[in-house]
N, C-alpha and C. Protein backbone atom coordinates (compact mmCIF):
# COMPACT_ATOMS: atom_id res chain seq x y z
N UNK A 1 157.62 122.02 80.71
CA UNK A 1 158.32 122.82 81.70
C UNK A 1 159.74 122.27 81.88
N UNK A 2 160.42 123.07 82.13
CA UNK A 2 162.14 122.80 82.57
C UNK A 2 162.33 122.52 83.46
N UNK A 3 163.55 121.37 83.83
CA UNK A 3 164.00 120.93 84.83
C UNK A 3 165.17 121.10 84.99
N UNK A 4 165.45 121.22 86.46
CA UNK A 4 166.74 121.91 87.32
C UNK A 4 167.53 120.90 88.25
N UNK A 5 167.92 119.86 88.07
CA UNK A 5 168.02 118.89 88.87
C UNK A 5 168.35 119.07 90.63
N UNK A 6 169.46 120.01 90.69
CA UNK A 6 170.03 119.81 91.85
C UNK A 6 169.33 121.00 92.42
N UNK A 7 168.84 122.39 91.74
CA UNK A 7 167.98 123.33 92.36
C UNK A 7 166.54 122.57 92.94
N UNK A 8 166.01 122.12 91.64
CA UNK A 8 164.05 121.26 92.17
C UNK A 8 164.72 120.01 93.73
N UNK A 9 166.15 119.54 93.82
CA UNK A 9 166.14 118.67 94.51
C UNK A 9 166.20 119.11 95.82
N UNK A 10 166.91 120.33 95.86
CA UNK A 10 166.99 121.10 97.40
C UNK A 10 165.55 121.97 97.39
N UNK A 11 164.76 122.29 96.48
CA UNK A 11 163.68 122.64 97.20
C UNK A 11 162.71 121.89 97.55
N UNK A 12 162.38 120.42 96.69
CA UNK A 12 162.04 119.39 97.79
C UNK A 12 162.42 118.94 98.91
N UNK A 13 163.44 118.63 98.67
CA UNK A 13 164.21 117.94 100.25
C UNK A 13 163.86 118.98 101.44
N UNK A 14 163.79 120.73 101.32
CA UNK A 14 163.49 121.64 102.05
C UNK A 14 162.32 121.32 102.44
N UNK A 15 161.59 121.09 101.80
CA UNK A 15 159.63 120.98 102.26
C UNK A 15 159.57 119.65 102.38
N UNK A 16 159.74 118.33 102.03
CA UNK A 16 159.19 117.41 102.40
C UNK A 16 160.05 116.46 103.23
N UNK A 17 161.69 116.79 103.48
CA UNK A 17 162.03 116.28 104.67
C UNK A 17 162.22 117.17 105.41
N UNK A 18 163.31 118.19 105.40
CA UNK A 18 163.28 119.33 106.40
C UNK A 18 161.80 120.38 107.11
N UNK A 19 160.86 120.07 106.33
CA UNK A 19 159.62 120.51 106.82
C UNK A 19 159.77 121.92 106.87
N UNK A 20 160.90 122.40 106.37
CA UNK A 20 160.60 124.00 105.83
C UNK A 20 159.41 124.58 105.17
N UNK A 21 159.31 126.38 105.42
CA UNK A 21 158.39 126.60 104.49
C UNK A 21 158.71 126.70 103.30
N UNK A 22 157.16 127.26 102.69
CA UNK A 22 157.74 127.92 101.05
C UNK A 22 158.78 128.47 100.58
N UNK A 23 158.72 129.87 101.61
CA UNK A 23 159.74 130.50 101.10
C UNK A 23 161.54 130.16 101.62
N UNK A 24 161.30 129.55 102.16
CA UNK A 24 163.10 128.94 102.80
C UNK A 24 163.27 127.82 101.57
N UNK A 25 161.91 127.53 101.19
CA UNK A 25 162.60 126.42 100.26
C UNK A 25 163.54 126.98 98.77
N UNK A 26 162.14 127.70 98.40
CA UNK A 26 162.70 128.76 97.51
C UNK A 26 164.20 129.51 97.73
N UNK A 27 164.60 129.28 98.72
CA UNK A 27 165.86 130.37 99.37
C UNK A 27 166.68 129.30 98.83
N UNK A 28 166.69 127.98 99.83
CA UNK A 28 167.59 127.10 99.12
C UNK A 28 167.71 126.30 97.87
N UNK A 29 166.60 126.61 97.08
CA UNK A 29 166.81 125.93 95.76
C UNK A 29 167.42 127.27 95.26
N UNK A 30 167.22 128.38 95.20
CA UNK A 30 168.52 129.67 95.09
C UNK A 30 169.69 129.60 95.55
N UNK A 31 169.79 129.16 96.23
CA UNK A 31 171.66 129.17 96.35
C UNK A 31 172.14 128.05 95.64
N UNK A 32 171.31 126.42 94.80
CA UNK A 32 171.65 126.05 94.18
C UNK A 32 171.55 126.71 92.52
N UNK A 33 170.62 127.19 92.55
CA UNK A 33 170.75 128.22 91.07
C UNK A 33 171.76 129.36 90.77
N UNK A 34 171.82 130.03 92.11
CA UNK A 34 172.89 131.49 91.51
C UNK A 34 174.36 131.00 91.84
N UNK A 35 175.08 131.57 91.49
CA UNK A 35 176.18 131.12 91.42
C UNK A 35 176.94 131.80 92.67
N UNK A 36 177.78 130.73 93.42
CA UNK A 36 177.91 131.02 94.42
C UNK A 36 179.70 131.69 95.17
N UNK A 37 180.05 132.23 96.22
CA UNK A 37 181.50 132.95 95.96
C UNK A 37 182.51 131.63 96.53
N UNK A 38 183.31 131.60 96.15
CA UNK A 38 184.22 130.00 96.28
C UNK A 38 183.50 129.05 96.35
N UNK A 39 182.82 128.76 95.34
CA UNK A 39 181.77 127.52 95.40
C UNK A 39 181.70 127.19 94.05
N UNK A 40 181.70 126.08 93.76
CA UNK A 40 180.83 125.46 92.29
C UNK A 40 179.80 126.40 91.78
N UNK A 41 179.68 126.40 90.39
CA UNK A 41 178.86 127.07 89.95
C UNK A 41 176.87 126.86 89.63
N UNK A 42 176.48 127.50 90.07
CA UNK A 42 174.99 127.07 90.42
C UNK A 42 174.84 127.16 88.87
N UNK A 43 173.42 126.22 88.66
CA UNK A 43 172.51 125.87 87.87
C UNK A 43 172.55 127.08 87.05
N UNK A 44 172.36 128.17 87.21
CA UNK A 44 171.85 129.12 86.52
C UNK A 44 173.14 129.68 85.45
N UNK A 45 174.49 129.00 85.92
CA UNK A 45 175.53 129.56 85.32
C UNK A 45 175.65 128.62 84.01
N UNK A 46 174.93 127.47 83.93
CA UNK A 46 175.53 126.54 82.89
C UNK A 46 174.68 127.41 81.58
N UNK A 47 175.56 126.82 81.09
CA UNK A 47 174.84 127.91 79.72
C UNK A 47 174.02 126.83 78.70
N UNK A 48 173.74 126.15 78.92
CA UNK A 48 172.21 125.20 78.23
C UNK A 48 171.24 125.72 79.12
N UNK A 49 171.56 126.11 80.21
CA UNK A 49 170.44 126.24 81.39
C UNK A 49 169.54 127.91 80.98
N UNK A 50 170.99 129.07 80.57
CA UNK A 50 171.04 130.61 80.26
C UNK A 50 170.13 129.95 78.84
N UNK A 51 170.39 129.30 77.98
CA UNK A 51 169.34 129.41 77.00
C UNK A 51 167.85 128.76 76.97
N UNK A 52 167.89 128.28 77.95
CA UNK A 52 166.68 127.79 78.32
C UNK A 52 165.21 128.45 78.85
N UNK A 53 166.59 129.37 79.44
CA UNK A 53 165.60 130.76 80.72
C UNK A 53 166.11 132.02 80.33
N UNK A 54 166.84 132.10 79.80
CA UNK A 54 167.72 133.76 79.19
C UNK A 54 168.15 134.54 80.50
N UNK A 55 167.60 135.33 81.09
CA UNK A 55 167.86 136.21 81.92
C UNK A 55 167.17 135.68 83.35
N UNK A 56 165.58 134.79 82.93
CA UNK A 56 165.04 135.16 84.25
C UNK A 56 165.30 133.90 84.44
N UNK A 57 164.83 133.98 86.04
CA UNK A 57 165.06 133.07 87.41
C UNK A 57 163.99 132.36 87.31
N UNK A 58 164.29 131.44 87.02
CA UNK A 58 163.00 130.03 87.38
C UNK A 58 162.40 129.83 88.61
N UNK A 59 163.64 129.69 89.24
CA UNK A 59 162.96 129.41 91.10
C UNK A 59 161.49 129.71 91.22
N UNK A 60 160.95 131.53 90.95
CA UNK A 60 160.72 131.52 91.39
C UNK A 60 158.87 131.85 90.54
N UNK A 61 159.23 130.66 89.66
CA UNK A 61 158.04 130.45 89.17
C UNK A 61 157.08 129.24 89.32
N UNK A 62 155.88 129.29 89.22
CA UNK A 62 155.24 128.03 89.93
C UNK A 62 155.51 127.07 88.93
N UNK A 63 155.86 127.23 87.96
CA UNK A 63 155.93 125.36 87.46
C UNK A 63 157.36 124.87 88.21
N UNK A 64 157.85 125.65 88.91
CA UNK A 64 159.29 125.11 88.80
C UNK A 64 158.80 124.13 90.48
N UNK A 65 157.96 125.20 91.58
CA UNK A 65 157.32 124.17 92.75
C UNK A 65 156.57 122.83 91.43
N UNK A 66 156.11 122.88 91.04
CA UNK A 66 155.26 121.58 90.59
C UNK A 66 155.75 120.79 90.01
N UNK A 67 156.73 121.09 89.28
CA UNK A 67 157.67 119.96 88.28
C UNK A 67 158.77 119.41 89.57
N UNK A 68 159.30 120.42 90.77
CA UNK A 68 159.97 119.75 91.31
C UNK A 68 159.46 118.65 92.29
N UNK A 69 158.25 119.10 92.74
CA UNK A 69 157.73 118.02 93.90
C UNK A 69 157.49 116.93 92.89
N UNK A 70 156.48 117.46 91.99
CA UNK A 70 155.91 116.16 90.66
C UNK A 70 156.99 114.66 90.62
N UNK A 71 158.45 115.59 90.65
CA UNK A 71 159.70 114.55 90.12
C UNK A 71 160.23 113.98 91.96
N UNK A 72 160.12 114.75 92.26
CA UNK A 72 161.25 114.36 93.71
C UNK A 72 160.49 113.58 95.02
N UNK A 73 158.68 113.92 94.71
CA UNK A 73 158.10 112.81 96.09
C UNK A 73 158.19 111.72 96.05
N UNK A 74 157.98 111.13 94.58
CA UNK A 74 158.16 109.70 95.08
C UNK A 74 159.67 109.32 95.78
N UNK A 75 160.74 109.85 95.26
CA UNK A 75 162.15 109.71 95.78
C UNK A 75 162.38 109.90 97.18
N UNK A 76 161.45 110.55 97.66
CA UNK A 76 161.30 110.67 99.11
C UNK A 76 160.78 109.86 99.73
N UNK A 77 159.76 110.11 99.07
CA UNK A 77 158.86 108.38 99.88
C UNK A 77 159.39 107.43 99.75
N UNK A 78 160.18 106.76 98.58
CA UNK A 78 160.00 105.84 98.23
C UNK A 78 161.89 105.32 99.17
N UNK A 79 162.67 106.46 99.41
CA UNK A 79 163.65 106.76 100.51
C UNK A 79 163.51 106.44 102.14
N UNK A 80 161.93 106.40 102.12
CA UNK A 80 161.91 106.89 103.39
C UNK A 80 162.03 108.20 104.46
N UNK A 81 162.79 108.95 103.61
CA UNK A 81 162.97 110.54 104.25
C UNK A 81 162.12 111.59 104.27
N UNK A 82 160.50 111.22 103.78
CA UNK A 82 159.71 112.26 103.69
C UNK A 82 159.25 112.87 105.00
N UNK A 83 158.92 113.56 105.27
CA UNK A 83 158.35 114.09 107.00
C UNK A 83 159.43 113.61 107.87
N UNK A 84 160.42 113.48 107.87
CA UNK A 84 161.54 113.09 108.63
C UNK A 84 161.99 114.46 109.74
């Protein structure tokens, strides 16, 4: 499965420190994927990323929840910032 660094990192940080739900998390690991208006360009614009996924949106597929928590709890825990 593919990894998204700074998208999987805001939808962890959403659920396991901000204590958001699912779907808010999903919201904000999307605004790090699509590309945004006077903003840096999201994840989805780099083009290693476009050949990776072609057209579709990762977000909002389940390996992308499992590979991101998989990679980002211990970083939380291991931070201190989990359930914060």
């Amino acid at each position: 499965s593919d990894f998204f660094p700074r998208s999987s990192y805001e939808y962890a940080k959403s659920l396991l420190v901000k204590n958001k739900d699912e779907q808010k998390a999903r919201e904000n690991a999307l605004s790090e994927w699509s590309e945004s208006y006077n903003g840096p360009p999201g994840e989805g614009e780099d083009p290693y990323n476009q050949l990776l996924t072609g057209k579709e949106n990762p977000i909002h597929n389940a390996d992308f929840a499992n590979v991101s928590l998989k990679f980002w709890t211990p970083f939380f825990k291991a931070s201190g910032q989990e359930g914060q």
